[in-house]
N, C-alpha and C. Protein backbone atom coordinates (compact mmCIF):
# COMPACT_ATOMS: atom_id res chain seq x y z
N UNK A 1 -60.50 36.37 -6.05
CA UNK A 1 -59.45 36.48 -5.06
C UNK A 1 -58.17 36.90 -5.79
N UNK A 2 -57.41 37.92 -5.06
CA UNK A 2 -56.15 38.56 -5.87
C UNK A 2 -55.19 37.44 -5.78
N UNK A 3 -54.48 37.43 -7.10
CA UNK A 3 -53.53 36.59 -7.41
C UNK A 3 -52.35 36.11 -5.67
N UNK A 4 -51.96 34.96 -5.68
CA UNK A 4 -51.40 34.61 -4.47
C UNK A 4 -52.09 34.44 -2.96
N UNK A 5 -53.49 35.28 -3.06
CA UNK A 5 -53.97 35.18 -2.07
C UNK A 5 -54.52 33.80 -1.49
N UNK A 6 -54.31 33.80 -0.22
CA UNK A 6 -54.76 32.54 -0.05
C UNK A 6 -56.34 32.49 0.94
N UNK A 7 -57.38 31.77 0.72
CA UNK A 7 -58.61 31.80 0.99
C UNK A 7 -58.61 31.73 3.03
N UNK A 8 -59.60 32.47 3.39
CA UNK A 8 -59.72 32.60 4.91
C UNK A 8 -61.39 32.10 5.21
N UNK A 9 -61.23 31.15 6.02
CA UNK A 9 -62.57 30.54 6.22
C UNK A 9 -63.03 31.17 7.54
N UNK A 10 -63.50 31.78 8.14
CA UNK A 10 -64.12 31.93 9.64
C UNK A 10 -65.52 31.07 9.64
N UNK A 11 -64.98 30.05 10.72
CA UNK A 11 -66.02 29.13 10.62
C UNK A 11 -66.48 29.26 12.17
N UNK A 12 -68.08 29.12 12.37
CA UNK A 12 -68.42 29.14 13.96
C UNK A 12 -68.17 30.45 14.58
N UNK A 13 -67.99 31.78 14.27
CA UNK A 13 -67.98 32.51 14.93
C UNK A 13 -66.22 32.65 15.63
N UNK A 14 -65.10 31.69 14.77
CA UNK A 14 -64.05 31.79 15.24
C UNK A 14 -63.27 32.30 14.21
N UNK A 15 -61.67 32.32 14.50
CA UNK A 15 -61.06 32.83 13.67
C UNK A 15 -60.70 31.73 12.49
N UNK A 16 -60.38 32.38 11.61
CA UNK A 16 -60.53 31.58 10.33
C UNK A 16 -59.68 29.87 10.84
N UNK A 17 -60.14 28.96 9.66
CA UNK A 17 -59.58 27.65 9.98
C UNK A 17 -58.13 27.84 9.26
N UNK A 18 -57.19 26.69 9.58
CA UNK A 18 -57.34 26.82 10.99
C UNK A 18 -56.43 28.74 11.22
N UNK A 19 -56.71 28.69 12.66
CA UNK A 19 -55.80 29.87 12.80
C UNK A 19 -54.65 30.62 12.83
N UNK A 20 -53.70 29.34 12.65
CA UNK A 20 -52.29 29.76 12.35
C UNK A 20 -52.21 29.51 11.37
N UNK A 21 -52.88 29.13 9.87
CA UNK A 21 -52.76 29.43 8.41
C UNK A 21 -53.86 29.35 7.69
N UNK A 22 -53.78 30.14 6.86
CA UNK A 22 -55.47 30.01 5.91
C UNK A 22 -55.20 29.58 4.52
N UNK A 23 -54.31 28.47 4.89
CA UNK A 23 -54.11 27.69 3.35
C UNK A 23 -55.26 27.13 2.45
N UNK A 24 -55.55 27.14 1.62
CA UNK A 24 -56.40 26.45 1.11
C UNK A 24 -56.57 24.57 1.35
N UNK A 25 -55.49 24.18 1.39
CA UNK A 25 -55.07 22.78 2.08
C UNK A 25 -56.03 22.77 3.46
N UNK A 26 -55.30 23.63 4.28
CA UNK A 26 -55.90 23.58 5.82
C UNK A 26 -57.66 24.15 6.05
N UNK A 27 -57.72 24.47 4.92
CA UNK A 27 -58.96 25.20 5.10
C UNK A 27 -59.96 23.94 4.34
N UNK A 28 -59.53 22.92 3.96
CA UNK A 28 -60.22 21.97 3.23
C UNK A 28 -60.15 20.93 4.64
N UNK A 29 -59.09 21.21 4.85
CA UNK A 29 -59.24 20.17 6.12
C UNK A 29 -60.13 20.19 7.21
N UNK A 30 -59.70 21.36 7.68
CA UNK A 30 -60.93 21.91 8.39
C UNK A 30 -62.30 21.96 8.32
N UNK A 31 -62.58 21.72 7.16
CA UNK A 31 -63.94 22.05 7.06
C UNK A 31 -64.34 20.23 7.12
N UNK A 32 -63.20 19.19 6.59
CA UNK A 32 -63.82 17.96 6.28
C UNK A 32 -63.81 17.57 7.75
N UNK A 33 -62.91 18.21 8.28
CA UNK A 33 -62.90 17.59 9.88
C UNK A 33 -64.51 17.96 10.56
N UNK A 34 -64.92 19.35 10.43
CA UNK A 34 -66.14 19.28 10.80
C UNK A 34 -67.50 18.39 10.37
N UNK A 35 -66.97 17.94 9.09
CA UNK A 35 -68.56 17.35 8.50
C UNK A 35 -68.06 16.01 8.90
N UNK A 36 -67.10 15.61 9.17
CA UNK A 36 -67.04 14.49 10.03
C UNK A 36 -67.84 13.89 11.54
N UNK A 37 -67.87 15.78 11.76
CA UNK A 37 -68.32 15.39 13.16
C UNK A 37 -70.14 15.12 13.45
N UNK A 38 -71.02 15.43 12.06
CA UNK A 38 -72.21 15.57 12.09
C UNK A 38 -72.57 14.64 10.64
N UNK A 39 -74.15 14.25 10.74
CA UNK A 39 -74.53 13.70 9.84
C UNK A 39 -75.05 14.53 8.44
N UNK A 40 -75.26 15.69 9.08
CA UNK A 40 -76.02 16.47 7.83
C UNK A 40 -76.50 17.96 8.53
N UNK A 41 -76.71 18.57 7.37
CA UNK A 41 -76.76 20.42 7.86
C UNK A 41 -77.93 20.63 6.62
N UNK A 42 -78.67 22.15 7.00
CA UNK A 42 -79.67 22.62 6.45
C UNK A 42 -79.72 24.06 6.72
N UNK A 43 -80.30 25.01 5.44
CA UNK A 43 -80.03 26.66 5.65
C UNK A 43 -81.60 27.04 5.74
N UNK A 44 -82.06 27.39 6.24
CA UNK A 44 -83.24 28.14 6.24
C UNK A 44 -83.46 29.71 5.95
N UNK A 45 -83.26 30.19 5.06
CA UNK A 45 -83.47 31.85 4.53
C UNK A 45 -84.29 31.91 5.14
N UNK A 46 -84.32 33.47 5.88
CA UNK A 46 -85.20 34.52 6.35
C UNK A 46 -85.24 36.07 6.11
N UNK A 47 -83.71 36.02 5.59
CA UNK A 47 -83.80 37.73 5.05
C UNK A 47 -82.65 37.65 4.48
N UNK A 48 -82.17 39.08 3.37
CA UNK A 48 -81.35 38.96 2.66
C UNK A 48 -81.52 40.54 2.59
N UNK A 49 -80.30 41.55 3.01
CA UNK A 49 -79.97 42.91 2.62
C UNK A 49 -78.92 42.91 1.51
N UNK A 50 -79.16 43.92 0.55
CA UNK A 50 -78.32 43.98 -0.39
C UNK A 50 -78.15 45.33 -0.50
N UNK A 51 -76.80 45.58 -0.49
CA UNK A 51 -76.10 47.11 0.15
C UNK A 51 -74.85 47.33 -0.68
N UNK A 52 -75.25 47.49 -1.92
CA UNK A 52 -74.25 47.70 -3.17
C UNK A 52 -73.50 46.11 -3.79
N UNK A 53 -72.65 46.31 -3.26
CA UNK A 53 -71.10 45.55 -3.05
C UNK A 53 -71.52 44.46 -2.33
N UNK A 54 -72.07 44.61 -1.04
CA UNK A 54 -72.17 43.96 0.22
C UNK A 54 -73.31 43.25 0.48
N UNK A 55 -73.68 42.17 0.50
CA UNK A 55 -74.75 41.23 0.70
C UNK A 55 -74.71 40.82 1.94
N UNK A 56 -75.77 40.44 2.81
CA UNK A 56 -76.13 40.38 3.86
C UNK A 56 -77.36 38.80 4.34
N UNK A 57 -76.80 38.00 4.66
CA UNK A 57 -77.98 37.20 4.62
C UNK A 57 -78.17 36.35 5.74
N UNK A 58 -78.98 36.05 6.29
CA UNK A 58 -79.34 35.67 8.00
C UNK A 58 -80.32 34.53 7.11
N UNK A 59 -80.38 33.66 8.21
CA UNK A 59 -80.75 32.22 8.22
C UNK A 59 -80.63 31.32 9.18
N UNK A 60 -81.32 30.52 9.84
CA UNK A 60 -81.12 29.48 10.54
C UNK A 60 -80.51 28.22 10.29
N UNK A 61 -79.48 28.04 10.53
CA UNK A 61 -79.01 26.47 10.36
C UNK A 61 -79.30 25.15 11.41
N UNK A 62 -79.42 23.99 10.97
CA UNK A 62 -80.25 23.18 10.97
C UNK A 62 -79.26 21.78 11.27
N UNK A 63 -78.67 21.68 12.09
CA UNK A 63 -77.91 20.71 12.06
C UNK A 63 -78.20 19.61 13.00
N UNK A 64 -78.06 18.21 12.08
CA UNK A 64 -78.30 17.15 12.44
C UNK A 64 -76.98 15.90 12.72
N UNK A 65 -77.16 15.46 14.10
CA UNK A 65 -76.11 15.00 14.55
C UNK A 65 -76.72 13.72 14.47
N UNK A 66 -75.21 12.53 14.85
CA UNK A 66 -75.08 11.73 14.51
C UNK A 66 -75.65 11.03 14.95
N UNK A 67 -76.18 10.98 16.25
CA UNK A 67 -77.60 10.56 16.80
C UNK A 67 -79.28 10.72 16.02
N UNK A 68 -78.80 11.42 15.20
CA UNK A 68 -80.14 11.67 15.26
C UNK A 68 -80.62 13.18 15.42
N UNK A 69 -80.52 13.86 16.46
CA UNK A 69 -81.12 14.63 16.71
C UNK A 69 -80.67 16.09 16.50
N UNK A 70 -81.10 17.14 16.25
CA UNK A 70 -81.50 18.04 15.10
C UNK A 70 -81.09 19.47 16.37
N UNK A 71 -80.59 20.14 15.78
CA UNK A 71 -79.98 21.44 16.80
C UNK A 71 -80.28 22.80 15.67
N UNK A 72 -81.04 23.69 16.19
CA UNK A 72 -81.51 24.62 15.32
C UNK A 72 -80.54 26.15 16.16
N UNK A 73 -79.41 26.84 15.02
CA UNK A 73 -78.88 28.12 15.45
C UNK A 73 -79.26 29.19 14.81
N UNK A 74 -78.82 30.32 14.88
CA UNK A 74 -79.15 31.40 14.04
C UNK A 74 -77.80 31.72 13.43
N UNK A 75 -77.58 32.52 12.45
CA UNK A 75 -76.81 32.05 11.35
C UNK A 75 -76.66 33.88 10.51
N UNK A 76 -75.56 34.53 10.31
CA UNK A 76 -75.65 35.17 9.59
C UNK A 76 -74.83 35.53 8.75
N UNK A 77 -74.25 35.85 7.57
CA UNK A 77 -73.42 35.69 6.61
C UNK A 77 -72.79 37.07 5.95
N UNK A 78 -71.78 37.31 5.43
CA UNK A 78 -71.58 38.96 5.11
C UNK A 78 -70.91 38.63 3.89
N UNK A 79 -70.89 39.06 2.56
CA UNK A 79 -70.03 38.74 1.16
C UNK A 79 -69.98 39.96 0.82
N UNK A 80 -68.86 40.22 0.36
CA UNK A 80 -68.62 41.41 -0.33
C UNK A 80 -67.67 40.94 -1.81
N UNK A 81 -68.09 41.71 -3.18
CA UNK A 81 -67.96 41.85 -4.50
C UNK A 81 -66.16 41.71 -4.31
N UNK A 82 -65.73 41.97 -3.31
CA UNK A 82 -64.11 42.15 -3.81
C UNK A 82 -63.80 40.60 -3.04
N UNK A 83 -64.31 39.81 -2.37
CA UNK A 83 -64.29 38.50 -1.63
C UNK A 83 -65.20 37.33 -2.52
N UNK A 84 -65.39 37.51 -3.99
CA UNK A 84 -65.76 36.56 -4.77
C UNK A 84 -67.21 36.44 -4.80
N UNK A 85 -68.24 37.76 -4.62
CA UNK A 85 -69.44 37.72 -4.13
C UNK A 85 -70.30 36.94 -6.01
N UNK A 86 -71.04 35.68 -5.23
CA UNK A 86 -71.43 35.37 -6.96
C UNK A 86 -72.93 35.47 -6.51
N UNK A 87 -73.47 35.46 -7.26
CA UNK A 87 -75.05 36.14 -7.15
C UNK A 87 -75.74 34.70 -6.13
N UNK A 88 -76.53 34.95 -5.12
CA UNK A 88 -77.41 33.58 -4.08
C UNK A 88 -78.44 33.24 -5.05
């Protein structure tokens, strides 16, 4: 990440956490606020494109709530070499 920059989380298909700043602070928060809300999560690989620079990887996530019971989504991910891409 270029010097000063500050990290952008897009979590859920929304705009990054939270959305009026992508502090690294708020973006820690955010994320603890979510694992607050569940007991536990799981990635299931199913494919992985690799397109230079640009990695590509789809998976099902696996999340288990606090009840108990288990919610299966589909899941897909995009990294690129200039966004800190480190080898999966």
């Amino acid at each position: 990440m270029p010097e000063g920059e500050e990290p952008r989380a897009p979590f859920g298909g929304r705009c990054p956490l939270p959305a009026y700043s992508c502090g690294s602070q708020e973006v820690r928060q955010g994320v603890a606020a979510f694992f607050a809300t569940i007991a536990g999560l799981s990635h299931r690989l199913l494919h992985t494109w690799d397109m230079g620079d640009t990695v590509i990887v789809q998976t099902e996530v696996t999340y288990t709530r606090t009840d108990g019971k288990q919610v299966t989504v589909p899941n897909a991910d995009i990294a690129t070499a200039g966004a800190g891409l480190r080898e999966l």
